[in-house]
PDB file of N, CA and C in Angstrom:
ATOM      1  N   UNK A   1      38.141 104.652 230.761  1.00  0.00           N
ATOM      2  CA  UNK A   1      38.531 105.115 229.443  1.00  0.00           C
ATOM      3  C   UNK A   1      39.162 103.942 228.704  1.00  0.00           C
ATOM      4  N   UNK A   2      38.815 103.524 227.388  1.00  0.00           N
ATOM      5  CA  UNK A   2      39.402 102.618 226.656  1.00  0.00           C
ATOM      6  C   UNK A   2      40.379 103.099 226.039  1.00  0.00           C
ATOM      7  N   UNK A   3      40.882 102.393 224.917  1.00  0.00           N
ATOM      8  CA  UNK A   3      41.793 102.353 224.255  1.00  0.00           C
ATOM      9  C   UNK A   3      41.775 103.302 222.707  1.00  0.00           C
ATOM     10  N   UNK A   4      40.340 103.296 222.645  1.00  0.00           N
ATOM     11  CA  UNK A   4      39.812 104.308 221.615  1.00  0.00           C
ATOM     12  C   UNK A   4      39.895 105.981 222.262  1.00  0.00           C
ATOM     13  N   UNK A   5      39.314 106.033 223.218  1.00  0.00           N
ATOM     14  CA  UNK A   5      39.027 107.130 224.149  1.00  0.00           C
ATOM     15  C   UNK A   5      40.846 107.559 224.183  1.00  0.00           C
ATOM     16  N   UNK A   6      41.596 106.908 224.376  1.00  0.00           N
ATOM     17  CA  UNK A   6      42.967 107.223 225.666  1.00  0.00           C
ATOM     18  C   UNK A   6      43.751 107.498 223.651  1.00  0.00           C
ATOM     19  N   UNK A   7      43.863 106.628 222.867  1.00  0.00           N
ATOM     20  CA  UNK A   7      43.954 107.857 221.393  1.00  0.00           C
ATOM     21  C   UNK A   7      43.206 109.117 221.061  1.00  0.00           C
ATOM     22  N   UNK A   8      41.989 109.101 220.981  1.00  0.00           N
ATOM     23  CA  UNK A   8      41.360 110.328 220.882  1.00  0.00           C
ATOM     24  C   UNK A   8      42.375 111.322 222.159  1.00  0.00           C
ATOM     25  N   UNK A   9      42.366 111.364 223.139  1.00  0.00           N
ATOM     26  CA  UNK A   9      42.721 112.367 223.827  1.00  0.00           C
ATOM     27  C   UNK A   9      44.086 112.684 223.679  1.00  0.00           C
ATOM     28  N   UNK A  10      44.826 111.844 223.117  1.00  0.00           N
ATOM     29  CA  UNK A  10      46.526 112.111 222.396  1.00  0.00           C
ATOM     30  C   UNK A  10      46.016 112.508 221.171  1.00  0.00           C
ATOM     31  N   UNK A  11      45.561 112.371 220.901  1.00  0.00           N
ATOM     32  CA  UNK A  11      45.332 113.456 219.480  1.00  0.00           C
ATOM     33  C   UNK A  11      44.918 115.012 219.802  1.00  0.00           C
ATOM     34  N   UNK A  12      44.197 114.921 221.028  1.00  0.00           N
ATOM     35  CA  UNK A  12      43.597 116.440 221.323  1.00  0.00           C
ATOM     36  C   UNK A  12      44.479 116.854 221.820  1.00  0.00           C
ATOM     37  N   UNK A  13      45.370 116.067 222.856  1.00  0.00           N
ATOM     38  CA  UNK A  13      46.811 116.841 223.478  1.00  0.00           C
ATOM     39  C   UNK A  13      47.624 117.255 222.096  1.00  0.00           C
ATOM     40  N   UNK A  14      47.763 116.579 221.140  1.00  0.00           N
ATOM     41  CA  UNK A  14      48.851 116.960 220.623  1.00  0.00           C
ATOM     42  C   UNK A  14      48.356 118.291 219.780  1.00  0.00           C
ATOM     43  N   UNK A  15      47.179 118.845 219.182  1.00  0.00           N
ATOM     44  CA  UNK A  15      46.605 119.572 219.197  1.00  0.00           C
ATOM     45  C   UNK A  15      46.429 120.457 219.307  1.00  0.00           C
ATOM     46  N   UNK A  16      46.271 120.517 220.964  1.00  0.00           N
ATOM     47  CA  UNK A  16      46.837 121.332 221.914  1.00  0.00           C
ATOM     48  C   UNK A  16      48.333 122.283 221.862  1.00  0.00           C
ATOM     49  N   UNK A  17      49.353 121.471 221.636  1.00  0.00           N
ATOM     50  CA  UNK A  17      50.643 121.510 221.859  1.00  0.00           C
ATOM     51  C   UNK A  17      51.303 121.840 220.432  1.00  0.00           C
ATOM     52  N   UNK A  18      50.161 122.627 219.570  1.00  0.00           N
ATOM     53  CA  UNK A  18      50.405 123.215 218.355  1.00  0.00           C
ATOM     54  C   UNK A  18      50.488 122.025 217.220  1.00  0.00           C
ATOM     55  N   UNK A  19      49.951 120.799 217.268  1.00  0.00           N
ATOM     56  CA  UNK A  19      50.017 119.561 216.522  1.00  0.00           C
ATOM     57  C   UNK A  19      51.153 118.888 216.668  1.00  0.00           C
ATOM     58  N   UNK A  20      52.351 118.755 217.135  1.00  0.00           N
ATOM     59  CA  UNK A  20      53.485 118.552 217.804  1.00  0.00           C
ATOM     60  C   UNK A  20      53.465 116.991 218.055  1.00  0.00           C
ATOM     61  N   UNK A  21      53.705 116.031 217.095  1.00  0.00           N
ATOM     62  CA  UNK A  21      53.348 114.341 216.885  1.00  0.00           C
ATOM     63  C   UNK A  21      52.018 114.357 216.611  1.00  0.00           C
ATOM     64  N   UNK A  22      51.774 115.043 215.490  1.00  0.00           N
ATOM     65  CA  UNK A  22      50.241 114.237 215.576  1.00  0.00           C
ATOM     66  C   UNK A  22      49.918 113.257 214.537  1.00  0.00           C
ATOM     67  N   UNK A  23      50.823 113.502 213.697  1.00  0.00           N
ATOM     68  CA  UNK A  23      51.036 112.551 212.532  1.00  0.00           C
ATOM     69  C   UNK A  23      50.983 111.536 212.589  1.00  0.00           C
ATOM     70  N   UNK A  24      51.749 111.308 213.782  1.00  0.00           N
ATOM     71  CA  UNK A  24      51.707 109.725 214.400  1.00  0.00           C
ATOM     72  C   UNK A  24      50.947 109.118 214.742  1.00  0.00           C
ATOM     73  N   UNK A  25      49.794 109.699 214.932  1.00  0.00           N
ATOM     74  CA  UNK A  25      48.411 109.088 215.879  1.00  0.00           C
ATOM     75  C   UNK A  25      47.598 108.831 214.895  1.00  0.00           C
ATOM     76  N   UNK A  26      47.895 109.393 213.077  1.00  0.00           N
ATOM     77  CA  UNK A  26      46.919 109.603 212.377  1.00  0.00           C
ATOM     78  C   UNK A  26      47.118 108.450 210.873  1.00  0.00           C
ATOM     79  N   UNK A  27      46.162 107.429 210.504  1.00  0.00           N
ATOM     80  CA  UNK A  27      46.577 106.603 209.228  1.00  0.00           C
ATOM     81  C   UNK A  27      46.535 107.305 208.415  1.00  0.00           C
ATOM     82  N   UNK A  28      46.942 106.485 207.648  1.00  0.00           N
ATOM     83  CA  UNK A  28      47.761 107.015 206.322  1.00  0.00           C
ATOM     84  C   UNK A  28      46.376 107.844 205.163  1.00  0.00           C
ATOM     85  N   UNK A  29      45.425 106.991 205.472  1.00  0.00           N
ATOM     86  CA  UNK A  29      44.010 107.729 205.064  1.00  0.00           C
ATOM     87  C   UNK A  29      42.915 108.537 205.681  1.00  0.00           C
ATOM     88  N   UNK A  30      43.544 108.672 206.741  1.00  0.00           N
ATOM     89  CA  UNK A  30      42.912 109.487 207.876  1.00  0.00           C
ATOM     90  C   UNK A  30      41.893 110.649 206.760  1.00  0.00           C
ATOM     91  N   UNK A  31      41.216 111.041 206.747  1.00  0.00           N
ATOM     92  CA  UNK A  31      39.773 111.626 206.297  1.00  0.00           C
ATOM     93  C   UNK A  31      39.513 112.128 207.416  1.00  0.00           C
ATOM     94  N   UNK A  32      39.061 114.218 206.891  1.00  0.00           N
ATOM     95  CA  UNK A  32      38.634 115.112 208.275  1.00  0.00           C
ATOM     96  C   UNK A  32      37.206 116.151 207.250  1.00  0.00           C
ATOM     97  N   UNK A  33      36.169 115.635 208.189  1.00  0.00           N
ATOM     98  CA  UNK A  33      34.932 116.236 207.417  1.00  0.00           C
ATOM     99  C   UNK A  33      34.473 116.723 208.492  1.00  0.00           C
ATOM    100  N   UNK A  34      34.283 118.269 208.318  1.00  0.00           N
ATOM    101  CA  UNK A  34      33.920 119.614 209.216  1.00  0.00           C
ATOM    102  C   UNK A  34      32.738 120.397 208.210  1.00  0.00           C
ATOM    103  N   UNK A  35      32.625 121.197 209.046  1.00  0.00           N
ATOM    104  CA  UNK A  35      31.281 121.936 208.471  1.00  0.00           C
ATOM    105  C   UNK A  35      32.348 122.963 207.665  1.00  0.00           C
ATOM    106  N   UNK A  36      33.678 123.440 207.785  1.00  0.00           N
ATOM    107  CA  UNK A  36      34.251 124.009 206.995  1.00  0.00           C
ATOM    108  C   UNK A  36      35.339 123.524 205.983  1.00  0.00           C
ATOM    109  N   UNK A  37      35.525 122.012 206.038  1.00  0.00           N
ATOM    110  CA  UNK A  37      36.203 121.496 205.385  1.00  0.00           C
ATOM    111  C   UNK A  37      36.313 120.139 205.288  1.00  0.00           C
ATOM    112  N   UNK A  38      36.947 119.582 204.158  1.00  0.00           N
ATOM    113  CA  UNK A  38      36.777 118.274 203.832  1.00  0.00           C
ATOM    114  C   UNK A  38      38.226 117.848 203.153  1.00  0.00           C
ATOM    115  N   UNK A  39      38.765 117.008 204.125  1.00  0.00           N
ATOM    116  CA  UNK A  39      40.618 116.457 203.644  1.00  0.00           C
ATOM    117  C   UNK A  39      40.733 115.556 203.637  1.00  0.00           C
ATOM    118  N   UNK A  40      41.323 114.794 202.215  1.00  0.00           N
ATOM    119  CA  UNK A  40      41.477 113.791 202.599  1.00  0.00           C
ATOM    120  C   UNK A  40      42.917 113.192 202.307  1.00  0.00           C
ATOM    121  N   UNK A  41      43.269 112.520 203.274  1.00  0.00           N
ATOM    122  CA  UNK A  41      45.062 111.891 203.684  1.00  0.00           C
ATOM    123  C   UNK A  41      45.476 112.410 204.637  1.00  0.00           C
ATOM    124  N   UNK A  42      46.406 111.627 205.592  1.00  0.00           N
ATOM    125  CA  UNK A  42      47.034 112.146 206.484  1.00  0.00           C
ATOM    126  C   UNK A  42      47.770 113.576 206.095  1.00  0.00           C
ATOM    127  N   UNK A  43      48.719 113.739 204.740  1.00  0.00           N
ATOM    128  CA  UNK A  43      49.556 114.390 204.758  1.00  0.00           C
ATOM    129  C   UNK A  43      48.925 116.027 204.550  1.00  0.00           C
ATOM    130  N   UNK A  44      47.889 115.541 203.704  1.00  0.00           N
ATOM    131  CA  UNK A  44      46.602 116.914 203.304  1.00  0.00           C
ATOM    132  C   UNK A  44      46.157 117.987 204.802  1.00  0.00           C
ATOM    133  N   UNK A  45      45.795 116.615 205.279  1.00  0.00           N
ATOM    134  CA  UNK A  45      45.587 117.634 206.820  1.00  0.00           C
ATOM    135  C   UNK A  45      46.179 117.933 207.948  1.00  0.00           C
ATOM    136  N   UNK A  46      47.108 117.424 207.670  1.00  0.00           N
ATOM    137  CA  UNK A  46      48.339 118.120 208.156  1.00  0.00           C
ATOM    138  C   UNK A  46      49.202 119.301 208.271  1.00  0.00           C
ATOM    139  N   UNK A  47      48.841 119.403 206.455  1.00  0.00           N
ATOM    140  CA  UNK A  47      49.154 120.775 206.051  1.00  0.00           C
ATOM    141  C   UNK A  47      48.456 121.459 205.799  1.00  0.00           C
ATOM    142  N   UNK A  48      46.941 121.218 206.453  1.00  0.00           N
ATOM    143  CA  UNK A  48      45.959 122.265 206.320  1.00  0.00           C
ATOM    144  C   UNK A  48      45.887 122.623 207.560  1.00  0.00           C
ATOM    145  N   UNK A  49      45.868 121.627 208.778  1.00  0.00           N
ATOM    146  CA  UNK A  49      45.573 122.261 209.990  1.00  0.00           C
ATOM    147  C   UNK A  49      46.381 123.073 210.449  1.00  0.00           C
ATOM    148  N   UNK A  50      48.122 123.112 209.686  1.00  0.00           N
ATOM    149  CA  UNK A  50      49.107 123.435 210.682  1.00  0.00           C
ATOM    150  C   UNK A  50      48.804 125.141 210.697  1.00  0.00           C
ATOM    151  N   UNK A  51      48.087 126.112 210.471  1.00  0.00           N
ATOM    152  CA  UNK A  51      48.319 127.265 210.121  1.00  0.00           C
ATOM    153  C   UNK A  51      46.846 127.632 211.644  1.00  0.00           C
ATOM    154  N   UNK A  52      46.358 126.955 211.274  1.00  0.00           N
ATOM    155  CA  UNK A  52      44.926 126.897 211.910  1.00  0.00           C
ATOM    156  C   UNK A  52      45.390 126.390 213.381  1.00  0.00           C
ATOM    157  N   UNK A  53      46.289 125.646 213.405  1.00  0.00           N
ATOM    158  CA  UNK A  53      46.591 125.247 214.920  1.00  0.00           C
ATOM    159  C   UNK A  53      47.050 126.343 216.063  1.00  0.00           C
ATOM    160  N   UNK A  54      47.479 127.185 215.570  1.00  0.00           N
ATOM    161  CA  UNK A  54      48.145 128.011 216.174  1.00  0.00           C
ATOM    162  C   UNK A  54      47.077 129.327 216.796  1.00  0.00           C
ATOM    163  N   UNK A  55      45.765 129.396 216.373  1.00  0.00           N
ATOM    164  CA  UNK A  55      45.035 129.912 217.239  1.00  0.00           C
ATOM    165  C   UNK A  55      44.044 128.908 218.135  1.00  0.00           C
ATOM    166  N   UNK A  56      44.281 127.541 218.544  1.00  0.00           N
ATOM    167  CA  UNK A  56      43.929 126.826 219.177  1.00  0.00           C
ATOM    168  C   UNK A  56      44.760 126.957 220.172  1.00  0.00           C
ATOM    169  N   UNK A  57      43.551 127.624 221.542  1.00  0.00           N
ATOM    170  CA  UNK A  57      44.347 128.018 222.819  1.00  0.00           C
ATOM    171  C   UNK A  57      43.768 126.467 224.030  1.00  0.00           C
ATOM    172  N   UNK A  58      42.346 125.563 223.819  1.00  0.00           N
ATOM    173  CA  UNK A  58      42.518 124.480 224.360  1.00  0.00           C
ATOM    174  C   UNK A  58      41.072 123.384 223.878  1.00  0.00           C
ATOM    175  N   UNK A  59      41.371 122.850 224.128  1.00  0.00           N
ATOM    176  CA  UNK A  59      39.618 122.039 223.772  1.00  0.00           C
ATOM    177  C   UNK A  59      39.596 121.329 224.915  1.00  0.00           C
ATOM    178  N   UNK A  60      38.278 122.150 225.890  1.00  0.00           N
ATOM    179  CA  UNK A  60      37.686 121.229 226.613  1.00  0.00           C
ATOM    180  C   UNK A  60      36.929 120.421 226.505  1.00  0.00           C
ATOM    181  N   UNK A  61      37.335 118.862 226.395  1.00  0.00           N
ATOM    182  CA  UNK A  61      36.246 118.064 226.623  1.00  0.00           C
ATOM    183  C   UNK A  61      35.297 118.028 227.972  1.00  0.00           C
ATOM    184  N   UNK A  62      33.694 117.814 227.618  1.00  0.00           N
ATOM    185  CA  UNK A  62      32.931 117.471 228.716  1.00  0.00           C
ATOM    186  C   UNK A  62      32.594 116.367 228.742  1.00  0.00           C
ATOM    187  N   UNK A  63      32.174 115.482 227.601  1.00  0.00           N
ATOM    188  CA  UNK A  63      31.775 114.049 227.609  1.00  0.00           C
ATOM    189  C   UNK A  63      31.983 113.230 226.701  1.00  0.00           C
ATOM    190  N   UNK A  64      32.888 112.219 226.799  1.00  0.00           N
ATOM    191  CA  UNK A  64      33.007 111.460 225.784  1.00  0.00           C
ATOM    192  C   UNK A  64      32.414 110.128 226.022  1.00  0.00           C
ATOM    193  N   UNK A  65      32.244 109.414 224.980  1.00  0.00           N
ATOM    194  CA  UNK A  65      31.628 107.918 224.642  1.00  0.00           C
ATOM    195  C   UNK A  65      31.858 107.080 223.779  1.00  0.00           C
ATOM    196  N   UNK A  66      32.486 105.905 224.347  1.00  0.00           N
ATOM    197  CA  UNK A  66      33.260 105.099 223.330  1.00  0.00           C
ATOM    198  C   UNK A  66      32.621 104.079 222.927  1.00  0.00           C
ATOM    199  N   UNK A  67      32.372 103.383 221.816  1.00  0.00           N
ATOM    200  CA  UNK A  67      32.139 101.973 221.128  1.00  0.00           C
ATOM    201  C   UNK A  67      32.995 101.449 220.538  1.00  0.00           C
ATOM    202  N   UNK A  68      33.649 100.208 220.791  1.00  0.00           N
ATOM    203  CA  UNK A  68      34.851  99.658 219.932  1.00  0.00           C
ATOM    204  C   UNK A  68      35.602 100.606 219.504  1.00  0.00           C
ATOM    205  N   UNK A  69      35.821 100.891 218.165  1.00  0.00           N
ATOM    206  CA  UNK A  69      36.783 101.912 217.318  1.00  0.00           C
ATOM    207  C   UNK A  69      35.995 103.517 217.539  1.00  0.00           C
ATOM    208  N   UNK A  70      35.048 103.607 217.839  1.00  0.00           N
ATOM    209  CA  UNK A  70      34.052 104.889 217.570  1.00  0.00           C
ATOM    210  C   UNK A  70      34.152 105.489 218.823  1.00  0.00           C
ATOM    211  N   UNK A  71      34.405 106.870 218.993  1.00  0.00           N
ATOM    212  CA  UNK A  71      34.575 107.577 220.134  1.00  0.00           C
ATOM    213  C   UNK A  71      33.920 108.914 219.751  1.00  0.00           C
ATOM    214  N   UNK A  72      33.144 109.768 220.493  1.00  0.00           N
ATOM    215  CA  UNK A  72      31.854 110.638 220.330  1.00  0.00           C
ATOM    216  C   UNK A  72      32.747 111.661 221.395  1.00  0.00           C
ATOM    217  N   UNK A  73      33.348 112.738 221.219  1.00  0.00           N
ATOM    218  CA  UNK A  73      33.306 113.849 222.207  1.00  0.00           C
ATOM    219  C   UNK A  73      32.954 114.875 221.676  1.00  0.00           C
ATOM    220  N   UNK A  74      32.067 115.871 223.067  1.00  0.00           N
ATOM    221  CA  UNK A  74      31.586 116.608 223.411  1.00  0.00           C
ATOM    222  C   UNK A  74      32.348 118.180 223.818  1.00  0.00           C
ATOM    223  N   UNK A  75      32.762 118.916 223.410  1.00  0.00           N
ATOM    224  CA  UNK A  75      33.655 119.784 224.174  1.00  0.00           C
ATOM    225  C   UNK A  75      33.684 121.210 223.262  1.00  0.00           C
ATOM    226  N   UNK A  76      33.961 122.011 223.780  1.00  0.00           N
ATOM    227  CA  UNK A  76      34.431 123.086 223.503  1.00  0.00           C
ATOM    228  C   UNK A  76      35.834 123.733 223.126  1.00  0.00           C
ATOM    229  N   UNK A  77      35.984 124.127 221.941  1.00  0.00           N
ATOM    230  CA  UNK A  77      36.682 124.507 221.346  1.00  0.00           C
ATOM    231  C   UNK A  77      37.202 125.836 221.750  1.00  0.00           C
ATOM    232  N   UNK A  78      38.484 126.275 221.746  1.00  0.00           N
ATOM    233  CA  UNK A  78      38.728 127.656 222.300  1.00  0.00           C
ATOM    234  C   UNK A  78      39.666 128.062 221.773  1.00  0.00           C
ATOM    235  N   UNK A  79      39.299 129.102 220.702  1.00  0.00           N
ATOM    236  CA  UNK A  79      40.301 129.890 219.554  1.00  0.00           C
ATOM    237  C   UNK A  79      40.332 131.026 220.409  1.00  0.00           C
ATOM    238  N   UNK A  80      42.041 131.400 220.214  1.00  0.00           N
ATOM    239  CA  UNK A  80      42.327 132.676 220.495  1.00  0.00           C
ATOM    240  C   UNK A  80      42.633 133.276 218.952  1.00  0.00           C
ATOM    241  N   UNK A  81      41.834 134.833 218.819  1.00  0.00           N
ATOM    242  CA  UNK A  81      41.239 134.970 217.582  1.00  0.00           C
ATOM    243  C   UNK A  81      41.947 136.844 217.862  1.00  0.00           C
ATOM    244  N   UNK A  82      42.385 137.032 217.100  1.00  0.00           N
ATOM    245  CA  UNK A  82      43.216 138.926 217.019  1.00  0.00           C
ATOM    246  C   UNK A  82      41.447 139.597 217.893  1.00  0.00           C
ATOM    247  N   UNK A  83      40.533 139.250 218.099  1.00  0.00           N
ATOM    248  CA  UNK A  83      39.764 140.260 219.066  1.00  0.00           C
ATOM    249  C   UNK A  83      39.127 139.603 220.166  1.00  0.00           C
ATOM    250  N   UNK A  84      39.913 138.790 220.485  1.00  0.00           N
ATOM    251  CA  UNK A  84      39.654 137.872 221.904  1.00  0.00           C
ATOM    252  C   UNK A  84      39.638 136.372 222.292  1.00  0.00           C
ATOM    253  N   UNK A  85      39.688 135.801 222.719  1.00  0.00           N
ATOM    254  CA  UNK A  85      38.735 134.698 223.035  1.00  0.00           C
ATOM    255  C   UNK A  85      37.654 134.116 222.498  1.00  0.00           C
ATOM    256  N   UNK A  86      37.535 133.126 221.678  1.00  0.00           N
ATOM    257  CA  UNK A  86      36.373 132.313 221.569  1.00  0.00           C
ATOM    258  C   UNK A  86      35.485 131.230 222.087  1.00  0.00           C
ATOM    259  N   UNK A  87      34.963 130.715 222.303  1.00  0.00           N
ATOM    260  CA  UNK A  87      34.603 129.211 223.084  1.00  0.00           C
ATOM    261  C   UNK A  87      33.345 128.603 221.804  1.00  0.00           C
ATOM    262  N   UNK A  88      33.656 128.031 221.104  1.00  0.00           N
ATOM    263  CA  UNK A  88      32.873 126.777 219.988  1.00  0.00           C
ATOM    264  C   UNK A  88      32.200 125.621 220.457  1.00  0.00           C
ATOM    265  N   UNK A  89      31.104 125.525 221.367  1.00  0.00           N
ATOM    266  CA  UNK A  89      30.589 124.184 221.550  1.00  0.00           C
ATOM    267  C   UNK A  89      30.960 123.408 220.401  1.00  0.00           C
ATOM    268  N   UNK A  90      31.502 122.194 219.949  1.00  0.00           N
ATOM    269  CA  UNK A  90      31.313 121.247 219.659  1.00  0.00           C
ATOM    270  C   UNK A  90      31.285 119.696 219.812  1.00  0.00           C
ATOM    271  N   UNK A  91      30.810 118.874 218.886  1.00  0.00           N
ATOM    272  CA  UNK A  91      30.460 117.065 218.592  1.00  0.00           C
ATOM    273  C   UNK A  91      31.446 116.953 218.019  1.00  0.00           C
ATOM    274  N   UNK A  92      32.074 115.819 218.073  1.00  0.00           N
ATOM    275  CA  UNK A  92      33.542 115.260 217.198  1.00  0.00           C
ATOM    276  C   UNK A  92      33.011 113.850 217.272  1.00  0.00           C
ATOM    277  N   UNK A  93      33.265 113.041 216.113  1.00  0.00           N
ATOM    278  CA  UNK A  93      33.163 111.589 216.051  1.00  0.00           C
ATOM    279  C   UNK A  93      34.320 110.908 215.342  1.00  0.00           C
ATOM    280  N   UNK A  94      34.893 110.153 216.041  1.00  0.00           N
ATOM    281  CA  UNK A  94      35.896 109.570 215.408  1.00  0.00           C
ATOM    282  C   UNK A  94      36.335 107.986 215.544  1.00  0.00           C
ATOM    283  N   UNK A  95      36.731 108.009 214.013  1.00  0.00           N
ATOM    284  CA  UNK A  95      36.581 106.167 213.835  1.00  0.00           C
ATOM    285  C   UNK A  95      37.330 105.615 213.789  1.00  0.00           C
ATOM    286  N   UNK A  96      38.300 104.797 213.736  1.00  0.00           N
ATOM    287  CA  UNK A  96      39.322 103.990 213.600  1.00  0.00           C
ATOM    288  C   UNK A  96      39.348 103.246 212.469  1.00  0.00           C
ATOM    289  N   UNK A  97      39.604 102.843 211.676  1.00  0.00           N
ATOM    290  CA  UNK A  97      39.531 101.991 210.206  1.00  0.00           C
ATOM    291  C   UNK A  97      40.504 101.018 210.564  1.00  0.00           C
ATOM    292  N   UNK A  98      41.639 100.983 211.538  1.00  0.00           N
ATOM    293  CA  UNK A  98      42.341  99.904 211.937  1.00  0.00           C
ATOM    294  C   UNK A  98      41.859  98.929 212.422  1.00  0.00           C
TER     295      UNK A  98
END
């Protein structure tokens, strides 16, 4: 695991842990483009995810793949949702601009 990879997964822990430091992991222009949304600035999605975090029960990653700044994971998403359990296959790509 590199150095790209070993951030990506402190970002998913923190995530995890209801977003709890995640600010920290994230630049100041950090940009988040989803099939349901599009934010841009750290501080924007911050205060968009924080409401949304809280039915995030874990994200399993299965495979990730790193290039320099660019890291590709694979995993499943798992909302706890008022009528159960969910599981979301998804792709995440994420870049570094640093």
């Amino acid at each position: 695991m590199g150095k790209s990879t070993d951030t990506v997964n402190r970002f998913y822990d923190a995530m995890r842990n209801g977003g709890k430091g995640i600010g920290n992991l994230l630049e100041e222009e950090f940009t988040f483009l989803g099939p349901l949304a599009d934010w841009k600035g750290r501080e924007t999605f911050l205060k968009e995810i924080g409401p949304m975090a809280g039915a995030l029960k874990d994200i399993k990653v299965s495979r990730q793949f790193e290039e320099g700044a660019e890291v590709c994971s694979l995993y499943d998403l798992v909302l706890q949702l008022p009528g159960g359990s969910v599981s979301i296959p998804a792709v995440e790509w994420i870049k570094s601009l640093g």
